[in-house]
N, C-alpha and C. Protein backbone atom coordinates (compact mmCIF):
# COMPACT_ATOMS: atom_id res chain seq x y z
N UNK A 1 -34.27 61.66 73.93
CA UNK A 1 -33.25 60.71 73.56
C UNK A 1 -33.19 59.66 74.66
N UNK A 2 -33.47 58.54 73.97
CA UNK A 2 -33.37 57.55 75.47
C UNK A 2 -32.02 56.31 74.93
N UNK A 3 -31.87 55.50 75.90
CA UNK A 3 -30.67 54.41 75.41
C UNK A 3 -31.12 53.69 74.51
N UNK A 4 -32.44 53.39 74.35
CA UNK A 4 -32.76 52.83 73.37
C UNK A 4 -32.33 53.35 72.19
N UNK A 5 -32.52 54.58 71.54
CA UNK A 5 -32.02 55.83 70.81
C UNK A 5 -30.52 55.62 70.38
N UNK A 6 -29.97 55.58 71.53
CA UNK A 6 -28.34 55.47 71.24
C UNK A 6 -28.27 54.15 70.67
N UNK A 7 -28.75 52.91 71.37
CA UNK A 7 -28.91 51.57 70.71
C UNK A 7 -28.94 51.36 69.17
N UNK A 8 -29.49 52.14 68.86
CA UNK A 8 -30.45 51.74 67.38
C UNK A 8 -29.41 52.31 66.31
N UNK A 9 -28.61 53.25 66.99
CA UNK A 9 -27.69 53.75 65.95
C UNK A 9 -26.52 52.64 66.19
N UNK A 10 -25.91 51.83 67.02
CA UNK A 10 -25.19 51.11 67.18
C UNK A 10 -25.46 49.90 66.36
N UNK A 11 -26.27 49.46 66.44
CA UNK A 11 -27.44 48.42 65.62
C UNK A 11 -27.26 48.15 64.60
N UNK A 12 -27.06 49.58 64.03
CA UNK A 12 -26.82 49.90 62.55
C UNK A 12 -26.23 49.45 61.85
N UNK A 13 -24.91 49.06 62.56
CA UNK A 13 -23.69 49.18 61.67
C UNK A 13 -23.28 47.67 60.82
N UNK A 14 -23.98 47.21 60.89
CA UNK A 14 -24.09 45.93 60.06
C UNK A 14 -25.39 45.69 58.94
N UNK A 15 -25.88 47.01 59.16
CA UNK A 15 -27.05 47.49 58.40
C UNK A 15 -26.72 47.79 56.83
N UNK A 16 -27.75 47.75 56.08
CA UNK A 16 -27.67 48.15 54.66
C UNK A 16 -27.68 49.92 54.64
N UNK A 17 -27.09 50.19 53.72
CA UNK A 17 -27.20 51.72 53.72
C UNK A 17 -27.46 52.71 53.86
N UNK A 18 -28.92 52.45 53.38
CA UNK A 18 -29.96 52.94 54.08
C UNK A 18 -30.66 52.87 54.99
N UNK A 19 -30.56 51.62 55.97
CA UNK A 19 -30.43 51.39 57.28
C UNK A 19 -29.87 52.65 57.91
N UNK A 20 -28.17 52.70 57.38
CA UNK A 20 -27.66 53.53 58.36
C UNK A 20 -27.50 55.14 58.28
N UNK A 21 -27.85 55.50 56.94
CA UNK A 21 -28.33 57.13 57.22
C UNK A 21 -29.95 57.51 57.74
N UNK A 22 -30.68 56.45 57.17
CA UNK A 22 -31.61 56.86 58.33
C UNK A 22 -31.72 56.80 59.68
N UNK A 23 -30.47 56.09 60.44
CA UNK A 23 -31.16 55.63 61.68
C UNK A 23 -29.77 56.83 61.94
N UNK A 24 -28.68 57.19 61.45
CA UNK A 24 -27.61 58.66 61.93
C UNK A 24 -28.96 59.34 61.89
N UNK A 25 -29.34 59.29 60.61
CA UNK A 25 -30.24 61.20 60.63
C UNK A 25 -31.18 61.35 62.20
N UNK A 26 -32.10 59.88 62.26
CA UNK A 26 -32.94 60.01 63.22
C UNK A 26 -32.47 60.05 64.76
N UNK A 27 -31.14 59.70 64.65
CA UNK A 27 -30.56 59.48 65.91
C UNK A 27 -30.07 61.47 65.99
N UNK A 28 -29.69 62.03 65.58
CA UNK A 28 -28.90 63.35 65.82
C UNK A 28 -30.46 64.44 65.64
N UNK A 29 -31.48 63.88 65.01
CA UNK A 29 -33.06 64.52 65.11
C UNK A 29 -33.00 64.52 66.69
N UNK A 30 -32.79 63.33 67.46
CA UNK A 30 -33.23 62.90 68.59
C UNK A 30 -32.40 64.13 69.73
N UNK A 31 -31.03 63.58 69.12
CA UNK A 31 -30.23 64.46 69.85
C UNK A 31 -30.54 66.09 69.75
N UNK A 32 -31.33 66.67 69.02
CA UNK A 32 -31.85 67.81 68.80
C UNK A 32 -33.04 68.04 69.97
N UNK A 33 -34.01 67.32 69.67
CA UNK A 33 -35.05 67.31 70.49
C UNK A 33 -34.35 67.22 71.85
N UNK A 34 -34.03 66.16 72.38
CA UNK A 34 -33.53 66.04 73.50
C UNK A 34 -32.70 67.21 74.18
N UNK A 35 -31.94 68.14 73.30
CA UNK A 35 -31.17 69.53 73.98
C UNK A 35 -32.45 70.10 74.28
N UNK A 36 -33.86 70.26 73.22
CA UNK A 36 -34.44 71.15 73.82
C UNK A 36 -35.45 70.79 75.00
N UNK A 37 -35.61 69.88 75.07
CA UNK A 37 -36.78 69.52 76.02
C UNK A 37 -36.37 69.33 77.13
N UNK A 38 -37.61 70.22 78.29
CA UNK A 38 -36.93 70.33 79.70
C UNK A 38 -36.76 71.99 79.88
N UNK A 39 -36.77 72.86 78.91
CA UNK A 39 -36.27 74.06 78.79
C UNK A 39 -37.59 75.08 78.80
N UNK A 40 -37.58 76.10 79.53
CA UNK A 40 -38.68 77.25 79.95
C UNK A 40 -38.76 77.70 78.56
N UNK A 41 -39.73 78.58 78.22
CA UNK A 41 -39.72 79.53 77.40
C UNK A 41 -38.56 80.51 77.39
N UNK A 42 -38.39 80.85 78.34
CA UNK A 42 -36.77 82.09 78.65
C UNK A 42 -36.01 81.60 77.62
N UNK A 43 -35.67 80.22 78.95
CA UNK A 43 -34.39 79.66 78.49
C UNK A 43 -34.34 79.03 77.01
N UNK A 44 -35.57 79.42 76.43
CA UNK A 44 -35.06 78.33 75.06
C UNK A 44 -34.71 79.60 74.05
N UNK A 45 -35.34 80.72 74.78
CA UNK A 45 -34.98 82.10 73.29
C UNK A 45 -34.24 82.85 74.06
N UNK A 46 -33.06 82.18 75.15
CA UNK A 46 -32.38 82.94 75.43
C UNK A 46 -31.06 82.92 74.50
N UNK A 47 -30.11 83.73 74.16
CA UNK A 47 -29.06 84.36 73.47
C UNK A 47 -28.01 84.30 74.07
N UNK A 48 -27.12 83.15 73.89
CA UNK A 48 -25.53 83.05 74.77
C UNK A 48 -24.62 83.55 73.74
N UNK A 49 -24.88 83.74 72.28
CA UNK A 49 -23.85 83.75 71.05
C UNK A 49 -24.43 85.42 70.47
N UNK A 50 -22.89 86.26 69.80
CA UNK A 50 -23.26 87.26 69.03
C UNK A 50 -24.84 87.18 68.09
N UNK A 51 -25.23 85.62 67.63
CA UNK A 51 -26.08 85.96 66.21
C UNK A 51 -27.55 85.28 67.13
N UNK A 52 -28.10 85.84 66.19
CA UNK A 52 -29.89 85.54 66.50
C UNK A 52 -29.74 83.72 66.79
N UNK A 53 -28.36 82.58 67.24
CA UNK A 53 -29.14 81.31 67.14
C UNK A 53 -29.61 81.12 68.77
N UNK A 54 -30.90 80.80 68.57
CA UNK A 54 -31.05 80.14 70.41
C UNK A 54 -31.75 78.95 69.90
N UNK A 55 -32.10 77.96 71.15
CA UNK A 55 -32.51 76.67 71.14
C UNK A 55 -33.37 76.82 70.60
N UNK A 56 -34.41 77.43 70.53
CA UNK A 56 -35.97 77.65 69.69
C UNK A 56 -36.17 77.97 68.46
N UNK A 57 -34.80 78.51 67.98
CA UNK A 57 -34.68 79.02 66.84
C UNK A 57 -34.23 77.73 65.74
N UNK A 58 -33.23 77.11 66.81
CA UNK A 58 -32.71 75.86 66.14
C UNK A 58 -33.86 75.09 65.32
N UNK A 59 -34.84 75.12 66.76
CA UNK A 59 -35.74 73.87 66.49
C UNK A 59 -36.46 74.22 65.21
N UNK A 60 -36.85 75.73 65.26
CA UNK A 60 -37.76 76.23 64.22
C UNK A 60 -36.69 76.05 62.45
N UNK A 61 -35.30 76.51 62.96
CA UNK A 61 -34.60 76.53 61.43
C UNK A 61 -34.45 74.97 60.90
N UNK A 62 -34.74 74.15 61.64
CA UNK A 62 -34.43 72.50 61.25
C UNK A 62 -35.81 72.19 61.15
N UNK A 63 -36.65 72.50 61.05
CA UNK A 63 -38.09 72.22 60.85
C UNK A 63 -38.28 72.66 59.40
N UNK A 64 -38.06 73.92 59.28
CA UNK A 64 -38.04 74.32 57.64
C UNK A 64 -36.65 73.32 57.09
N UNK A 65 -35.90 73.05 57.46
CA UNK A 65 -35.28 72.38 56.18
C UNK A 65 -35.22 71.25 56.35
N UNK A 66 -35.86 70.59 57.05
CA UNK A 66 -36.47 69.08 56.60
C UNK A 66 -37.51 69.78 55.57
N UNK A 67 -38.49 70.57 55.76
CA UNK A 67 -39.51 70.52 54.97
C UNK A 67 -39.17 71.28 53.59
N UNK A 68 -37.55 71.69 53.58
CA UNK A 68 -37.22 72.27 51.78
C UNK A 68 -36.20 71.05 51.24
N UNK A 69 -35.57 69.89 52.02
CA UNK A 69 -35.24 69.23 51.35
C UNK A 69 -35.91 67.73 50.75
N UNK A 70 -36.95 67.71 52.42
CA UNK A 70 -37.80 66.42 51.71
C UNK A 70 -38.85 66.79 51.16
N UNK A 71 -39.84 68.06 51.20
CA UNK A 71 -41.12 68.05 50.93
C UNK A 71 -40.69 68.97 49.45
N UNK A 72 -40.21 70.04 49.27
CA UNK A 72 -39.85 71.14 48.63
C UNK A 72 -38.53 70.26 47.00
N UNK A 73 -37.91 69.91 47.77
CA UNK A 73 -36.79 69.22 46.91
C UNK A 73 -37.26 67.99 46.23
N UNK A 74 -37.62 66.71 47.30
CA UNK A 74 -36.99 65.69 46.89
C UNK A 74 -38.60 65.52 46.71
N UNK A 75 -39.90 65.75 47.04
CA UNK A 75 -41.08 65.84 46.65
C UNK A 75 -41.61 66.28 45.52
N UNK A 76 -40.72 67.56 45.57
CA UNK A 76 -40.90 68.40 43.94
C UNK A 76 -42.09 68.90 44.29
N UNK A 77 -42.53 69.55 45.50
CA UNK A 77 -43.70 70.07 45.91
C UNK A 77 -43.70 71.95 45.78
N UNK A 78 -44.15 72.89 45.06
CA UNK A 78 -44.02 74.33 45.18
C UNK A 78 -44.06 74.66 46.60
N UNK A 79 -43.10 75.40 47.12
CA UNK A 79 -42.94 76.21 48.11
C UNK A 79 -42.17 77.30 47.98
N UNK A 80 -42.09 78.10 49.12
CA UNK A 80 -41.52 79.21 49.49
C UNK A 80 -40.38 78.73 50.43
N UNK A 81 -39.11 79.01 49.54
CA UNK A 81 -37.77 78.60 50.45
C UNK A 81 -37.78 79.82 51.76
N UNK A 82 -37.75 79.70 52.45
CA UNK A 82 -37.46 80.80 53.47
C UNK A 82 -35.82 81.32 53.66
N UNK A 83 -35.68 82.27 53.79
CA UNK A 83 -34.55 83.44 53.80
C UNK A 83 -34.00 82.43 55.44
N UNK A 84 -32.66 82.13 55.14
CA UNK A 84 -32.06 81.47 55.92
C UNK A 84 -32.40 82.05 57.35
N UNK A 85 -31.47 83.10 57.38
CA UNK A 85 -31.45 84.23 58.20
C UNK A 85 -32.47 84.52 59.30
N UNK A 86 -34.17 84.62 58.57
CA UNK A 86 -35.45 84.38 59.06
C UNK A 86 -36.05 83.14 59.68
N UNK A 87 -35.21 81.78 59.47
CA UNK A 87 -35.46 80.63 59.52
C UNK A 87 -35.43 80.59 61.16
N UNK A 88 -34.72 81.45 61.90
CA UNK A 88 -34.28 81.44 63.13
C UNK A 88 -34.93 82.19 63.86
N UNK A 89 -36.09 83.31 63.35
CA UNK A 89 -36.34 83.95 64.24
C UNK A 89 -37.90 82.99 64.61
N UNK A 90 -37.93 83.56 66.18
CA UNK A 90 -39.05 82.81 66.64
C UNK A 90 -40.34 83.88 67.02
N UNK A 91 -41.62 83.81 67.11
CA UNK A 91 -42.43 84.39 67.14
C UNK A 91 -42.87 84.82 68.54
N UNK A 92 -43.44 85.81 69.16
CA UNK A 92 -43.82 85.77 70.72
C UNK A 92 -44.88 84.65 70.82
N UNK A 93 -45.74 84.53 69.63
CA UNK A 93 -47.06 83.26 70.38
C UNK A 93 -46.46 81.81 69.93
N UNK A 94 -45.13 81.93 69.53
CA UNK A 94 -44.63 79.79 69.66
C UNK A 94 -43.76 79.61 70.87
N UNK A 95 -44.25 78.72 70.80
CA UNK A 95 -43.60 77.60 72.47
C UNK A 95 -42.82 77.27 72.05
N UNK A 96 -41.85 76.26 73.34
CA UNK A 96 -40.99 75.64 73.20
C UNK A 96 -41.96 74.00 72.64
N UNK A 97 -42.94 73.78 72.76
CA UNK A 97 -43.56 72.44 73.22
C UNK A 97 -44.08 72.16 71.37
N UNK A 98 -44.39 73.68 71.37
CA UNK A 98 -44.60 73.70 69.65
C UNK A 98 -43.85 73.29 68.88
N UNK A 99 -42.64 74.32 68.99
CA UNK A 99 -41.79 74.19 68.03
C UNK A 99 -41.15 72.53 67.94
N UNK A 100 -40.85 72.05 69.29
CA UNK A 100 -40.93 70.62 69.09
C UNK A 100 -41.82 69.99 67.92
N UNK A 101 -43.13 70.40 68.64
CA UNK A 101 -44.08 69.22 68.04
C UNK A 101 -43.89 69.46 66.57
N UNK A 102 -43.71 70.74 66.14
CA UNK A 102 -43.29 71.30 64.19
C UNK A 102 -42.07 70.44 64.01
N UNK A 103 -40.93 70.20 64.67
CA UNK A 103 -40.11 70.07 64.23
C UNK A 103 -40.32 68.21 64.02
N UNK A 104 -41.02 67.30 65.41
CA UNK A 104 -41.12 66.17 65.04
C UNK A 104 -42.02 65.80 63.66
N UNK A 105 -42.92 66.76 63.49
CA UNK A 105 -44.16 66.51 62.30
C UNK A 105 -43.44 66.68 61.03
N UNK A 106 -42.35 67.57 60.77
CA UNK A 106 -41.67 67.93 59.62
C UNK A 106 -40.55 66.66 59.43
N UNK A 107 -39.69 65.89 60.20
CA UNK A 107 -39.20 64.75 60.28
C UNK A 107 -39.75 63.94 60.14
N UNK A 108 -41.50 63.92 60.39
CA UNK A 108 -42.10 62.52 60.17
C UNK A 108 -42.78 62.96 58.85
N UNK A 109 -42.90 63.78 58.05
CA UNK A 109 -43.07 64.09 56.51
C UNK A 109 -42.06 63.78 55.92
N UNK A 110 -40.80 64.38 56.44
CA UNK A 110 -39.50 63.81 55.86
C UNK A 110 -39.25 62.30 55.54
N UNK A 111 -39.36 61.78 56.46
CA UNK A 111 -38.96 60.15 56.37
C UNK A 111 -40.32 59.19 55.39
N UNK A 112 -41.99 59.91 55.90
CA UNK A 112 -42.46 59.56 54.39
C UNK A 112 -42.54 59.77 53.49
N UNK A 113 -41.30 61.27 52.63
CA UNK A 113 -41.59 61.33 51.50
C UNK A 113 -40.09 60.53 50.90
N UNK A 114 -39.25 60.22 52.00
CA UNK A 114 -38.50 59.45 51.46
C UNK A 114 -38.60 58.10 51.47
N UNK A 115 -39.13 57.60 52.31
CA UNK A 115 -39.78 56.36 52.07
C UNK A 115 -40.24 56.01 50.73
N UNK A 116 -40.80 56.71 49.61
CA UNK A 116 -41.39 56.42 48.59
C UNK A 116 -40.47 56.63 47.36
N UNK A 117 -39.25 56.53 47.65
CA UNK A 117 -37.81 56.79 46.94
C UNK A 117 -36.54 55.86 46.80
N UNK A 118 -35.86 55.42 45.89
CA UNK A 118 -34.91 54.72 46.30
C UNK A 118 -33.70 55.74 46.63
N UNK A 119 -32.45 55.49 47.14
CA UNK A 119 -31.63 56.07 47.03
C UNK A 119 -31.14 56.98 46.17
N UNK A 120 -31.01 55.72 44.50
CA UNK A 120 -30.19 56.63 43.56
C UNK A 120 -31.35 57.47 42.91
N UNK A 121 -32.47 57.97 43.37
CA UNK A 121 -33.56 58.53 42.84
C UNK A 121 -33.23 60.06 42.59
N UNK A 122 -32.80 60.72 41.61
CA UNK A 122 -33.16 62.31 41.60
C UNK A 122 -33.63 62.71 41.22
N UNK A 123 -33.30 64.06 41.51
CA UNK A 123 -34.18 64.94 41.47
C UNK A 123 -33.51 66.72 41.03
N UNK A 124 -34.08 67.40 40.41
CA UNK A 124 -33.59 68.65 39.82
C UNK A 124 -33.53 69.49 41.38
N UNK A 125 -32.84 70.38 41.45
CA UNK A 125 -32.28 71.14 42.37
C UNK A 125 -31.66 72.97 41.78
N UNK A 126 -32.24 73.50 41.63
CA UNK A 126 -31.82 74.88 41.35
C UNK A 126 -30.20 75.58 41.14
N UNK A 127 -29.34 74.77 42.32
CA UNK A 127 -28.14 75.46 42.10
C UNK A 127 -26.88 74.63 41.96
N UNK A 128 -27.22 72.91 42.51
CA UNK A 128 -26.54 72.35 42.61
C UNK A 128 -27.14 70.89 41.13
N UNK A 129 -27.62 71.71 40.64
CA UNK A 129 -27.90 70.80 38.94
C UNK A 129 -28.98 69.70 39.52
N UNK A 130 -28.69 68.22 40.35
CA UNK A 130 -29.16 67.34 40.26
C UNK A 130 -28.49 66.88 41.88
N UNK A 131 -29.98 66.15 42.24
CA UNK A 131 -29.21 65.61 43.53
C UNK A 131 -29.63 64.30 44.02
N UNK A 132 -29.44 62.93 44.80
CA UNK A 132 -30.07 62.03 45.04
C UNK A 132 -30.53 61.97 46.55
N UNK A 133 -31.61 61.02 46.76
CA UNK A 133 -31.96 60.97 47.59
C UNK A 133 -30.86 60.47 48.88
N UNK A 134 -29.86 59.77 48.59
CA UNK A 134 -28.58 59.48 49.20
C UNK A 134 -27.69 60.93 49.59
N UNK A 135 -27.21 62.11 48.57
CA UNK A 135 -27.38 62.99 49.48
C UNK A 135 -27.78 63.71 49.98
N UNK A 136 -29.25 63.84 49.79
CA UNK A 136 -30.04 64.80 50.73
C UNK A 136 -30.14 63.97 51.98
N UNK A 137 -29.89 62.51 52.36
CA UNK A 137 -30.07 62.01 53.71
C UNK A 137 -28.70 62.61 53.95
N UNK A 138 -27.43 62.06 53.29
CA UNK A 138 -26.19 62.54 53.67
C UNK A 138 -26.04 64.02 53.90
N UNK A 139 -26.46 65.22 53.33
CA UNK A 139 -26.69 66.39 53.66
C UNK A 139 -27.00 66.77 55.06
N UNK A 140 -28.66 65.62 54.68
CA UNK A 140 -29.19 66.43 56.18
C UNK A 140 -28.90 66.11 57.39
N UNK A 141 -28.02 64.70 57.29
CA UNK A 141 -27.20 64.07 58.36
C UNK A 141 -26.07 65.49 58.92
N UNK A 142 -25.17 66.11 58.10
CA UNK A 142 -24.41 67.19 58.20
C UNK A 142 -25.19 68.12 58.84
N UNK A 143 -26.19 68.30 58.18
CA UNK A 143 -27.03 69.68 58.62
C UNK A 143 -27.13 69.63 60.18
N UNK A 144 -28.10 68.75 60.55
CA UNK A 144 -28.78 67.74 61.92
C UNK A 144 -27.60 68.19 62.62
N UNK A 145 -26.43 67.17 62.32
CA UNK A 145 -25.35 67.11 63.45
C UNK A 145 -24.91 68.48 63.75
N UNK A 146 -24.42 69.15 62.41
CA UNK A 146 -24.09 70.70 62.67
C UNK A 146 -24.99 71.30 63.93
N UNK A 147 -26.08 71.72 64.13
CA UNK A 147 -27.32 71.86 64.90
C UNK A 147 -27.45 70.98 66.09
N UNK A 148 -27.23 70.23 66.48
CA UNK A 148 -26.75 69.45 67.16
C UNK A 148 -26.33 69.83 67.89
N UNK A 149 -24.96 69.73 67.57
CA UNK A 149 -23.47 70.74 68.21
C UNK A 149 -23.81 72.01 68.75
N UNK A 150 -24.56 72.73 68.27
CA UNK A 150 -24.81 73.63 68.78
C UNK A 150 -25.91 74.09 69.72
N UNK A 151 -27.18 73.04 69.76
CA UNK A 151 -27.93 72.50 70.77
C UNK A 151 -26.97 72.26 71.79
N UNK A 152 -25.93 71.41 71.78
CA UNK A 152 -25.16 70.71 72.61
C UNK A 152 -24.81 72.32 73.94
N UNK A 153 -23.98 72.93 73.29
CA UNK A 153 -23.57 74.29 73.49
C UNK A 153 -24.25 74.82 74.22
N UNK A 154 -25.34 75.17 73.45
CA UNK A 154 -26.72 76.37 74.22
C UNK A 154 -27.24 75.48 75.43
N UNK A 155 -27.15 74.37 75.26
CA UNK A 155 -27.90 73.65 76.43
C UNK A 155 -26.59 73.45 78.17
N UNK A 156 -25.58 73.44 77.06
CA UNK A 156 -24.38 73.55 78.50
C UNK A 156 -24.44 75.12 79.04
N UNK A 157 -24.85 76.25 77.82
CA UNK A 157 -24.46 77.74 78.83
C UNK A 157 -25.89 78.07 79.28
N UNK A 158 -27.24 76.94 79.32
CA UNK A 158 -28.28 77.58 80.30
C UNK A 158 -28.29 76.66 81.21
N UNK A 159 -27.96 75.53 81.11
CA UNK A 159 -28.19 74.49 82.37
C UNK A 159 -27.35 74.04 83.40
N UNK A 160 -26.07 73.73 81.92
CA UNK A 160 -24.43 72.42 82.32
C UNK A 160 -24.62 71.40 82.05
N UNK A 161 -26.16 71.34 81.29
CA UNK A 161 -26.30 70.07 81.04
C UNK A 161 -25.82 69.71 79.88
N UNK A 162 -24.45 68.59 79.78
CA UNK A 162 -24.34 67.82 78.82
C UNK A 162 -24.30 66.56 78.20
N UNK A 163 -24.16 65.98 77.36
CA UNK A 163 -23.97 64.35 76.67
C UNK A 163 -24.85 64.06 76.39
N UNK A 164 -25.05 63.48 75.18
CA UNK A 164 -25.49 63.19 73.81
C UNK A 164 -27.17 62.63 74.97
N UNK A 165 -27.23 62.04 75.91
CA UNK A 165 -28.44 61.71 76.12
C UNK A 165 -28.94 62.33 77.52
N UNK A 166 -27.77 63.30 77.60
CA UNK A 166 -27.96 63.73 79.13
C UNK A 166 -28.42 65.40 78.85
């Protein structure tokens, strides 16, 4: 996350619509990456909370759901939804440097399969009938930030390090 980063979301706000959920979503992506990078292997699958979430896990559970709402959903591509639950666990042979690099490659699939979409574009969805490409950005804006927050967290009880670019 650099100032530039923070910039671009400020930028925004005189922006068209879609201007500005893409540049929230990509800005709180950023803020994701940025909790984890800098962090040992230990420290990224280390466990400050009762449940299986650690920083690595984050990175790995936001990697699959960019890739079930843009590639899986809004692609209409066959996949295997993964068991939430499992979404978090991390493997002994992935890195921290990996799971990054999965998580930037699944965001940059994301943003080109929405690229090829307008907003009010939908699409069938299993439980929730019908959905548009407006809220699966608005969704995953929720999602992101949710995750976020909690990057935010895990990164203050291994380091102290906090703020959105710090």
């Amino acid at each position: 996350m650099t100032d530039a980063d923070v910039l671009a979301v400020t930028g925004s706000v005189a922006g068209g619509e879609r201007e500005v959920l893409e540049t929230f979503l990509d800005y709180q992506r950023g803020v994701v990456r940025r909790k984890a990078a800098g962090l040992t292997e230990e420290q990224a699958r280390r466990r400050h909370v009762p449940s299986s979430t650690t920083m690595a896990g984050l990175l790995k559970h936001l990697a699959l759901v960019e890739d079930n709402w843009f590639v899986r959903v809004l692609g209409q591509r066959p996949s295997v939804l993964p068991d939430p639950e499992v979404s978090f666990a991390v493997g002994e042979e992935e890195t921290v440097a990996g799971l990054i690099a999965a998580y930037e490659a699944a965001c940059a699939r994301s943003r080109e399969s929405a690229a090829g979409y307008p907003l009010d574009h939908v699409v069938p969805h299993a439980w929730l009938g019908q959905v548009s490409l407006r809220w699966i950005l608005t969704h995953m804006i929720e999602e992101t930030a949710r995750h976020a927050g909690h990057a935010d967290i895990l990164r203050e009880l291994t380091d102290g390090t906090t703020g959105t670019v710090g």
